[in-house]
Structures are given as structure tokens and as C-alpha cells.
Protein backbone atom coordinates (compact mmCIF):
# COMPACT_ATOMS: atom_id res chain seq x y z
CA UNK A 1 105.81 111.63 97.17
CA UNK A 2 109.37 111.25 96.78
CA UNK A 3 110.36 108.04 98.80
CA UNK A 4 113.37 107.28 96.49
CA UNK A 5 115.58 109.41 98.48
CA UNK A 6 115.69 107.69 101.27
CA UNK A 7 118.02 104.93 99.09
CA UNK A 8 117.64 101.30 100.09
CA UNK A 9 116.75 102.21 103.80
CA UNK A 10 112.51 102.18 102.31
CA UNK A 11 111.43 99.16 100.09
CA UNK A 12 108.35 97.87 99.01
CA UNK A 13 107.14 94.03 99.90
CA UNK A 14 107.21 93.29 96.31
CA UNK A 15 111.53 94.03 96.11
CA UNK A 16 112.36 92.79 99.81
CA UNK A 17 116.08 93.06 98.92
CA UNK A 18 115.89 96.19 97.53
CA UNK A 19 117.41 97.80 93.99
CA UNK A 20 120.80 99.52 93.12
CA UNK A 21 124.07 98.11 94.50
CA UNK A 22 123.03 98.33 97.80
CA UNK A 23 120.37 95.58 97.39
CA UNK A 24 122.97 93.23 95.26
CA UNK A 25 125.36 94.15 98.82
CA UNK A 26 122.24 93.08 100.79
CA UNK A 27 122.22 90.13 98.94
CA UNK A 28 125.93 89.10 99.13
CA UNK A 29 125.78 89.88 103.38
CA UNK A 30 123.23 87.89 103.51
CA UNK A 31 124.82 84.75 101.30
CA UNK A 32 128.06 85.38 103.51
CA UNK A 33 125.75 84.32 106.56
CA UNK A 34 124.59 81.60 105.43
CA UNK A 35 127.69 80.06 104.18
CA UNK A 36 128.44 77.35 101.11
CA UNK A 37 125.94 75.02 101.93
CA UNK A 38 123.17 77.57 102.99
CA UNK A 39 123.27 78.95 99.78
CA UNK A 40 123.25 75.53 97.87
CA UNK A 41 119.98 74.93 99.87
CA UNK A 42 118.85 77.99 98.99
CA UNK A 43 119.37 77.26 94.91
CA UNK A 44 118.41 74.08 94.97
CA UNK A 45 114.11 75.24 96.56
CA UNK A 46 114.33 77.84 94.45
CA UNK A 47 114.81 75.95 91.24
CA UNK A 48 112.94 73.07 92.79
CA UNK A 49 110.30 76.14 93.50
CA UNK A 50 110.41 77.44 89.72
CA UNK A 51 111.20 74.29 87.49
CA UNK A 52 108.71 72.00 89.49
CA UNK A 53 106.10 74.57 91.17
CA UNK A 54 103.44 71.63 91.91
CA UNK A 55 105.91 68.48 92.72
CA UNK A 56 105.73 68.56 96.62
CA UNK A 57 109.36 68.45 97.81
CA UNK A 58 110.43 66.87 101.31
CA UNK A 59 109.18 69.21 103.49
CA UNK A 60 107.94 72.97 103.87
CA UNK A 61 109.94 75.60 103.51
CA UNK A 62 108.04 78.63 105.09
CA UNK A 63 107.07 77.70 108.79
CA UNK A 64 104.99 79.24 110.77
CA UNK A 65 104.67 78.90 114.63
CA UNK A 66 101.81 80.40 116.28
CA UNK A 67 103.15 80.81 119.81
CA UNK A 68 100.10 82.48 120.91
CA UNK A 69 96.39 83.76 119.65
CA UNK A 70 95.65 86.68 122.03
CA UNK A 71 96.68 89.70 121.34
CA UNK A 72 96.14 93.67 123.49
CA UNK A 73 94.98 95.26 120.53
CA UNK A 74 91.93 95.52 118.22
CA UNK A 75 93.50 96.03 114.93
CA UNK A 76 90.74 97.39 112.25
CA UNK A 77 92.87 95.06 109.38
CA UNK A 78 93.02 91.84 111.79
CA UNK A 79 90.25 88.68 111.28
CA UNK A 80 91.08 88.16 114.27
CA UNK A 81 86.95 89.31 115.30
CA UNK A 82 85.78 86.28 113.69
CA UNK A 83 88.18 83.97 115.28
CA UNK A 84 86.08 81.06 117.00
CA UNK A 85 89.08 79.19 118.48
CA UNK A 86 89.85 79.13 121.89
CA UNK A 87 92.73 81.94 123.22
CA UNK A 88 95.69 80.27 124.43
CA UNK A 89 99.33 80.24 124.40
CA UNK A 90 101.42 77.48 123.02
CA UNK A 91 102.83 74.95 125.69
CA UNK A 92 106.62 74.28 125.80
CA UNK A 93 106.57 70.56 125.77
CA UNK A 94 104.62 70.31 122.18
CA UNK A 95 106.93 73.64 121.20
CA UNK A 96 109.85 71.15 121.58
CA UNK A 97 108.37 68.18 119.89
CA UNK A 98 107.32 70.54 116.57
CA UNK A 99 111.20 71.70 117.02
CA UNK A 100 112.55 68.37 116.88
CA UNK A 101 110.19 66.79 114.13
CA UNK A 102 111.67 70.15 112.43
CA UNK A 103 115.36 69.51 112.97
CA UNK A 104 115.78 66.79 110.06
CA UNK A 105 114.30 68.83 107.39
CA UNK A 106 116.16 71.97 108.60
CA UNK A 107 117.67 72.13 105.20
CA UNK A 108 114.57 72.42 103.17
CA UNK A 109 113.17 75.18 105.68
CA UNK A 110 114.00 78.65 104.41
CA UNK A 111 112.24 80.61 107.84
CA UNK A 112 110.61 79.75 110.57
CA UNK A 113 107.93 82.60 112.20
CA UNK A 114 107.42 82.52 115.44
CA UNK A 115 104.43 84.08 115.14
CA UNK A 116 100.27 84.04 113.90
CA UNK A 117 96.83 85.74 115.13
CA UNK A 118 98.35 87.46 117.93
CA UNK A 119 101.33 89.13 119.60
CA UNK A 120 104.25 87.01 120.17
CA UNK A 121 105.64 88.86 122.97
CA UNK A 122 102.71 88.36 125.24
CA UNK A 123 104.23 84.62 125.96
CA UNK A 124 106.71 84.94 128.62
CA UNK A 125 108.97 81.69 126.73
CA UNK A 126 108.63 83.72 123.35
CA UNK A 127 112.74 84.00 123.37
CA UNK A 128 112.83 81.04 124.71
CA UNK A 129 111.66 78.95 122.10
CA UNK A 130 113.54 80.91 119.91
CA UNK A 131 116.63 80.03 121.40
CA UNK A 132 115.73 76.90 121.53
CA UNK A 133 114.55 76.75 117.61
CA UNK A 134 118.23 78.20 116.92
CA UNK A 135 120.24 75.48 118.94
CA UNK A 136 118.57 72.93 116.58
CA UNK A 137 120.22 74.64 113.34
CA UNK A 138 116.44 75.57 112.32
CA UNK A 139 117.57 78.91 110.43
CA UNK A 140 116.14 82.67 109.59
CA UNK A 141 114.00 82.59 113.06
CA UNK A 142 111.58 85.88 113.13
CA UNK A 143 108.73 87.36 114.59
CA UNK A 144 106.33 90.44 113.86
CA UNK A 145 105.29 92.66 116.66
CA UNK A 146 102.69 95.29 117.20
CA UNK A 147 105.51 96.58 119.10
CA UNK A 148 103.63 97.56 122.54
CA UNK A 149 105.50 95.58 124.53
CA UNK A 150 109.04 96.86 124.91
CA UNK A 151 110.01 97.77 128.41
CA UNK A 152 113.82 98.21 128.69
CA UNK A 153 114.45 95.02 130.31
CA UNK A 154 112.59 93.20 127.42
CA UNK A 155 114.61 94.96 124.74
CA UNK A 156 117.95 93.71 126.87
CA UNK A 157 116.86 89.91 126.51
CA UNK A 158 115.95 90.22 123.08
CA UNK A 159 119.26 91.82 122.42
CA UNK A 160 121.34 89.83 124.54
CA UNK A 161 119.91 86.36 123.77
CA UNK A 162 120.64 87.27 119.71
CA UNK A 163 118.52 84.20 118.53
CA UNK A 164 116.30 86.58 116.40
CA UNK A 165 117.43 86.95 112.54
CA UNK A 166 114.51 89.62 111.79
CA UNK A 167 111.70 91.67 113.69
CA UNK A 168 109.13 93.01 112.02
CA UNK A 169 107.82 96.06 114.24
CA UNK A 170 104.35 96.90 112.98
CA UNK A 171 103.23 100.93 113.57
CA UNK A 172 101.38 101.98 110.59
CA UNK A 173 101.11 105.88 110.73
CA UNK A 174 101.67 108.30 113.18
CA UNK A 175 99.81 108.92 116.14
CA UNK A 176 96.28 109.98 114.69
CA UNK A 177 96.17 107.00 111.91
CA UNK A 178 97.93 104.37 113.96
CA UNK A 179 95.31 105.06 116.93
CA UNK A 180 92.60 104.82 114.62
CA UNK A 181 94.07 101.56 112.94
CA UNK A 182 95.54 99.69 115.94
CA UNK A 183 93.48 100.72 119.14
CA UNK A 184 93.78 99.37 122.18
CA UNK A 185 97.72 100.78 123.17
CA UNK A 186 99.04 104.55 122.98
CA UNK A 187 100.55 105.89 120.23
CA UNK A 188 103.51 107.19 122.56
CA UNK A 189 103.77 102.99 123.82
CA UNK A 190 104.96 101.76 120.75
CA UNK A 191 107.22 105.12 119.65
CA UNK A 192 108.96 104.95 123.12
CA UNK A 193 109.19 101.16 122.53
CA UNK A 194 110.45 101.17 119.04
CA UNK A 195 113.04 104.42 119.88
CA UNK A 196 114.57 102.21 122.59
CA UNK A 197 114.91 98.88 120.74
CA UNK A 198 116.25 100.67 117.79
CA UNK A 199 119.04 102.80 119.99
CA UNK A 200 120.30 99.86 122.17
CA UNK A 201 120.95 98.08 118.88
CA UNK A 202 122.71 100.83 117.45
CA UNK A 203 124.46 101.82 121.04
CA UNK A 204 125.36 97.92 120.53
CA UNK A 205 126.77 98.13 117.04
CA UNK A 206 124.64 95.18 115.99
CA UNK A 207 123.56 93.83 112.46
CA UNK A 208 121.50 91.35 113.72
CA UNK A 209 118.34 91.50 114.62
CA UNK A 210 117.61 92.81 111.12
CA UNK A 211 114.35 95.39 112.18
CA UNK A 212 112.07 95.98 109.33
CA UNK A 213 109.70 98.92 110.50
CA UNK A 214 106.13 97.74 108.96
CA UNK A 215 103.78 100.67 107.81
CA UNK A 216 100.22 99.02 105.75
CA UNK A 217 99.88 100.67 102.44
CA UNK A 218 95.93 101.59 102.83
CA UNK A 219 93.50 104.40 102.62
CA UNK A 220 94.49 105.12 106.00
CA UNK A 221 98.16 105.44 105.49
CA UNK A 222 98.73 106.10 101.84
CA UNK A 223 99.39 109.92 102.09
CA UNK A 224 101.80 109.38 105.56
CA UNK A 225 104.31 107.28 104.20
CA UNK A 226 107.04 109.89 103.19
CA UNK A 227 106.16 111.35 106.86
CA UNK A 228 106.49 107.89 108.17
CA UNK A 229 109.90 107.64 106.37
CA UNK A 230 111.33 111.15 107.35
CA UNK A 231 109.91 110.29 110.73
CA UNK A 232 112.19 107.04 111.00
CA UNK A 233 114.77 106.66 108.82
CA UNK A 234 116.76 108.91 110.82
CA UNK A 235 116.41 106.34 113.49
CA UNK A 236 117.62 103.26 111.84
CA UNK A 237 120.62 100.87 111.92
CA UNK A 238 122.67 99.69 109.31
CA UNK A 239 120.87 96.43 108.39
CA UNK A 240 117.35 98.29 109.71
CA UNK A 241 114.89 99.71 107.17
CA UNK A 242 111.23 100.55 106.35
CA UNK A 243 108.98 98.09 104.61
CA UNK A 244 106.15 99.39 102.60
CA UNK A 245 103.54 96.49 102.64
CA UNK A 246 100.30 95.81 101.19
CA UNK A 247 97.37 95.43 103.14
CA UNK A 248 96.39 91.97 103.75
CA UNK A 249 93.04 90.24 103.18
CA UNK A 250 94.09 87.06 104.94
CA UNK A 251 92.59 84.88 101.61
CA UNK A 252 89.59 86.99 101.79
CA UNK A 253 88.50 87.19 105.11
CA UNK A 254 88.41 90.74 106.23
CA UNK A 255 87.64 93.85 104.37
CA UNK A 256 89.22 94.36 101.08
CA UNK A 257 91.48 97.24 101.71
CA UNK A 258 93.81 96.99 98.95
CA UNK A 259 94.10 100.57 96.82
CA UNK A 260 92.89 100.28 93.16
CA UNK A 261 96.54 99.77 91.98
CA UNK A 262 96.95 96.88 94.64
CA UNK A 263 94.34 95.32 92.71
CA UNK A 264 95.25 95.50 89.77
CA UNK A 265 98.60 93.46 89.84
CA UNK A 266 96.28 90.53 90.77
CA UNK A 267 96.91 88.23 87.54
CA UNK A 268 93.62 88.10 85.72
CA UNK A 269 93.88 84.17 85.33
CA UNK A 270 94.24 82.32 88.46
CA UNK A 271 96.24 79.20 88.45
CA UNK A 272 97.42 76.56 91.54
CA UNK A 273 98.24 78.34 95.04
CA UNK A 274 102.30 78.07 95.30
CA UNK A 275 101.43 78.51 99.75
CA UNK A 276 100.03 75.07 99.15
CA UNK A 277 103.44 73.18 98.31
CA UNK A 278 105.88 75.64 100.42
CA UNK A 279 103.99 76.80 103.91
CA UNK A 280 103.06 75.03 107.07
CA UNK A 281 101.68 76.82 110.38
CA UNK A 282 100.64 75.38 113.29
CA UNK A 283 98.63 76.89 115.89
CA UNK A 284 98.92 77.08 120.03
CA UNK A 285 97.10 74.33 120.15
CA UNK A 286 99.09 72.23 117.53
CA UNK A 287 96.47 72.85 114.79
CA UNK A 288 98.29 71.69 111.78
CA UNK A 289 97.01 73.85 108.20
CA UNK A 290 98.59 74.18 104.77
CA UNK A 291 99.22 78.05 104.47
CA UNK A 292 99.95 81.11 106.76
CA UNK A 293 96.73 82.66 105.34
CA UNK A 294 94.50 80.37 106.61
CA UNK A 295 94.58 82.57 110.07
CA UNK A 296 91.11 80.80 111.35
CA UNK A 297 92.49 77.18 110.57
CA UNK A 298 89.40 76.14 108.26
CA UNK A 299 92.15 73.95 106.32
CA UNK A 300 93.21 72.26 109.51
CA UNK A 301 95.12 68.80 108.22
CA UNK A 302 95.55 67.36 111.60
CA UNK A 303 97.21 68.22 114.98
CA UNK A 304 101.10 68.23 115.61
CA UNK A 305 100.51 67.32 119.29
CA UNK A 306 99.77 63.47 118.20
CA UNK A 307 100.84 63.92 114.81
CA UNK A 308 103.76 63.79 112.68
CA UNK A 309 104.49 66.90 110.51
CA UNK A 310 105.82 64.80 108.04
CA UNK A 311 102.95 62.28 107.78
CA UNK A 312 100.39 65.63 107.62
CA UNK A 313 103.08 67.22 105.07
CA UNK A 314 102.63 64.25 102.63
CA UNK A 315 99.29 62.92 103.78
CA UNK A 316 95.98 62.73 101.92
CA UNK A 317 94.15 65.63 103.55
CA UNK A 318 96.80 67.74 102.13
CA UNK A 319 97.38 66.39 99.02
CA UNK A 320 93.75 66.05 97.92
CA UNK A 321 93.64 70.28 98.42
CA UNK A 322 96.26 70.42 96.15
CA UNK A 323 95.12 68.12 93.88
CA UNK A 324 91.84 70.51 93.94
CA UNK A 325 94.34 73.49 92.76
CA UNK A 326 96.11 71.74 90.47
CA UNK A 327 92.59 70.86 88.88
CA UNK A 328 91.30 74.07 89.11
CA UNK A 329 88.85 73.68 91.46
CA UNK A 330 89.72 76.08 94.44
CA UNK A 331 85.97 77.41 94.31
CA UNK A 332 85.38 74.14 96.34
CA UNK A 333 87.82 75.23 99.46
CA UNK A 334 87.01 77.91 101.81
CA UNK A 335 88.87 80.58 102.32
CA UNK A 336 90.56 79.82 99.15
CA UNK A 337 87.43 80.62 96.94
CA UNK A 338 87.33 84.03 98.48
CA UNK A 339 91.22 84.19 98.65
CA UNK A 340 93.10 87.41 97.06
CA UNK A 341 96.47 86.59 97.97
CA UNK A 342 96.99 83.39 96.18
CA UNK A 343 99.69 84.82 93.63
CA UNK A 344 101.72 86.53 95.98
């Protein structure tokens, strides 16, 4: 497998920015967007981040915003089966409040994800509230996508309204794996889908969205991806690329599906989870829990639809979890006693 070829257009989760020159460029486009003081804000969580990994600052940096919970497809990789939460879709009036409880700390917050266990683009306001997120300054807005849901007209409006930063277009495989993988939509939906999205933004001459082509690095997939990449690359923008990710446990709570050499980057001795002092997601139904693992919401903290973010951020449900890391006692939390993401 020879995926070095395709230069800085294919790069693994673990070097998001890529190597060479052409990931130091990536880097310098994308301090140019953010300007002088984005990049101060940037340095200053960062160090905060590194110097002072369990001193909670402000707010959260990583935010998640589950707009919706259902989802068209039956994903073998997803939790989503033992999900006991009721399927909804997030209402605009509590969207707004989370926004605007967001707004002051909007220089602490590195992303916001409009996005959790489901797919985004089933909620008719999706761009909506992403338009709305962006007229309150809240910066690097972005979903992930399974990708099934790109009619012409939709790829228009997500073009035209240009409040997206990044999408993440999930496929994993070609048409044999990714049916196997991801039933529940043709194979020939989502390449149609993703060929037209991709084209309009070239046709365009757009940077922005950023699209990151997802393909699962898994039994399943591991002897596709140079196919996958000879398959797409071709396809791809300037600022597009493939990502290469590893397979997700969700802390634990589906099948283990990591290769052997996945597993064996996990640091033999476990210390604090980072998630704890940098994420926040919040559900469709304004379930409030401290990290974007935590799918199932066992770690709820509280509700944002008669709650402050900022009182849950700094309360005592919160910190006593991660007073329990800190001590070394994660065995007592579920799912992080069963968690295998907790050092990435």
C-alpha cells in the first residue's frame, strides 16, 4: 500500500494538518483565517491545554450540538442499537438559547459540531442553525454526514449559505464494504451525492467548506484504502482531502474494532481524561454531558433547556467526575471504566 503518493490530499486522524510543506501551508491558510486575535486564542488553550491539563479554564472548547438522534441508516460501528433515549430533533427556540449562552465564551471555543448520534441533515433547520451559530461569531462550525442526503437543491443551500467551515462526508469503502458497513441507503446514493457536492464546489472555485472524505480504518476497510484514495482523490478540491480514521469504540460501548496496531498506541498507563476539561455536547433534548463520547448521555450533568452552560460547566456534578480522574478512580464512572479513547 503506497498511500504516500497521493501527497497531503490523504492524512491520517493522528496528523490532521498533514506533513511536508504543504501541511506547514495548511497551517499558515488556516492562521490567515482566523486573523491576530484568532490565533492568540488559539495559543493561549493550547498552552493553557499543555501547561495546566487539569485546571478547568472558562469554558469548553470542543462543542458539540446534537441537532438530531435519528438517523436512515444502521451503521454496524454505531451504539446507536443500545440507545434508550427518545428520537427527536432539536427545537429552534432552545437551539438559540444554547447559541446565545455560547456567544460570551466564543473565544475559548475552538469548534462547534453540529452534530451527535444521528444524521444532521435529516433536520430541515440544520443550515439554519448554522447560520445562525455563525452570525454570533461562534467559529470553526462543522458537521459529519453519512452523506445520503444530497439532492442538488440541498448541495445549492449548503453552498450558497457558506456558514459551514468543514464537512466530514462519511463512505467507508466502496460499494460491497460500505453496503455491508452502513446499510440502510445505496451505495450509488451517497457516490452520486458526494460527486455532486464535490463538483459544484469546484465548478464554484470555493475553499470553504473544507470536505474531509471519512473512510474507518477496520477489518472491513483496511485493504480498500489505496482503492478508496485512487477512487477519490481525483475528485477533490483544493482545500478537500481524505481522512484515514480509526474506528471508534465510543468509550467502550460497541465492538472493539480497532486493528492490533490501533491498539497498541493505547498508552499502557492511563492517567486523567483531557475530554473532561475541554468538551461539552448537548443533546436534542438539551441533555447536558461532559464529553462527545458519552453518545448514550450516562454522564448527563443537567439540561441546557433550564440550565445555564456555565453553571453545569463549573458545577459540582462535573467537577466531582473530574475530581474522580484526577484521583484515579475512573473504574467508578460508566462508560469511562470501559472507555478506550480516553488518550486520544
Amino acid at each position: 500500500m503506497n498511500l504516500a503518493r497521493f501527497g497531503d490530499k490523504v492524512v491520517f486522524f493522528s496528523d490532521t494538518s498533514g506533513g511536508g510543506w504543504r501541511g506547514g501551508l495548511r497551517r499558515v491558510r488556516n492562521a490567515l483565517d482566523k486573523g491576530p486575535a484568532g490565533v492568540r486564542n488559539d495559543l493561549r488553550r493550547k498552552l493553557h491545554r499543555r501547561l495546566h491539563p487539569h485546571e478547568t479554564m472558562p469554558f469548553a472548547q470542543a462543542i458539540h450540538i446534537e441537532v438530531t438522534n435519528a438517523c436512515n441508516l444502521q451503521c454496524v460501528m454505531c451504539p446507536r442499537t443500545g440507545m434508550d433515549r427518545h428520537v427527536g430533533f432539536m427545537d429552534r427556540k432552545l437551539f438559540e438559547k444554547i447559541v446565545a449562552e455560547l456567544r460570551p465564551y466564543r473565544h475559548y471555543i475552538e469548534s462547534v459540531a453540529l452534530m451527535g448520534l444521528g444524521e444532521p441533515f435529516l433536520h430541515k433547520e440544520l443550515i439554519d442553525f448554522a447560520r445562525h451559530a455563525k452570525a454570533a461569531g461562534l467559529g470553526r462550525i462543522y458537521t459529519s454526514t453519512n452523506s445520503t442526503q444530497f439532492t442538488e437543491d440541498l448541495v445549492d443551500e449548503v453552498l450558497d449559505a457558506a456558514v459551514f467551515d468543514q464537512l466530514i462526508l462519511s463512505i467507508d469503502g466502496g460499494k460491497e464494504t460500505y453496503e455491508k458497513v452502513r446499510p440502510g441507503e445505496p451505495y450509488e446514493t451517497v457516490e452520486s451525492g458526494v460527486q455532486r457536492l464535490l463538483r459544484a464546489k469546484r465548478k464554484r472555485g470555493l475553499r470553504r467548506p473544507e470536505i474531509e472524505l471519512q473512510i474507518l480504518y477496520m477489518d472491513e476497510t483496511a485493504s480498500e484504502l489505496e482503492a478508496f484514495c485512487e477512487r477519490w482523490v481525483p475528485e477533490l478540491g483544493l482545500s478537500d482531502r481524505i481522512l484515514i480514521k480509526e474506528v471508534d469504540t465510543f468509550g467502550g460501548q460497541v465492538s472493539d474494532r480497532r486493528l492490533t496496531g490501533q491498539k497498541r498506541r493505547e498508552p499502557a498507563d492511563r492517567y486523567a481524561c483531557r475530554q473532561l476539561w475541554k468538551d461539552m455536547s448537548i443533546g436534542w433534548d438539551g441533555l447536558v454531558t461532559v464529553c462527545c463520547k458519552d453518545v448514550l448521555y450516562k454522564l448527563a450533568v443537567g439540561n441546557a433547556g433550564d440550565q445555564r452552560l456555565i453553571d453545569l460547566w463549573h458545577g459540582k456534578r462535573w467537577e466531582g467526575i473530574r475530581r474522580l480522574h484526577t484521583e484515579g478512580k475512573w473504574d467508578w464512572l460508566d462508560p469511562c471504566n470501559v472507555c478506550r479513547e480516553w488518550w486520544i
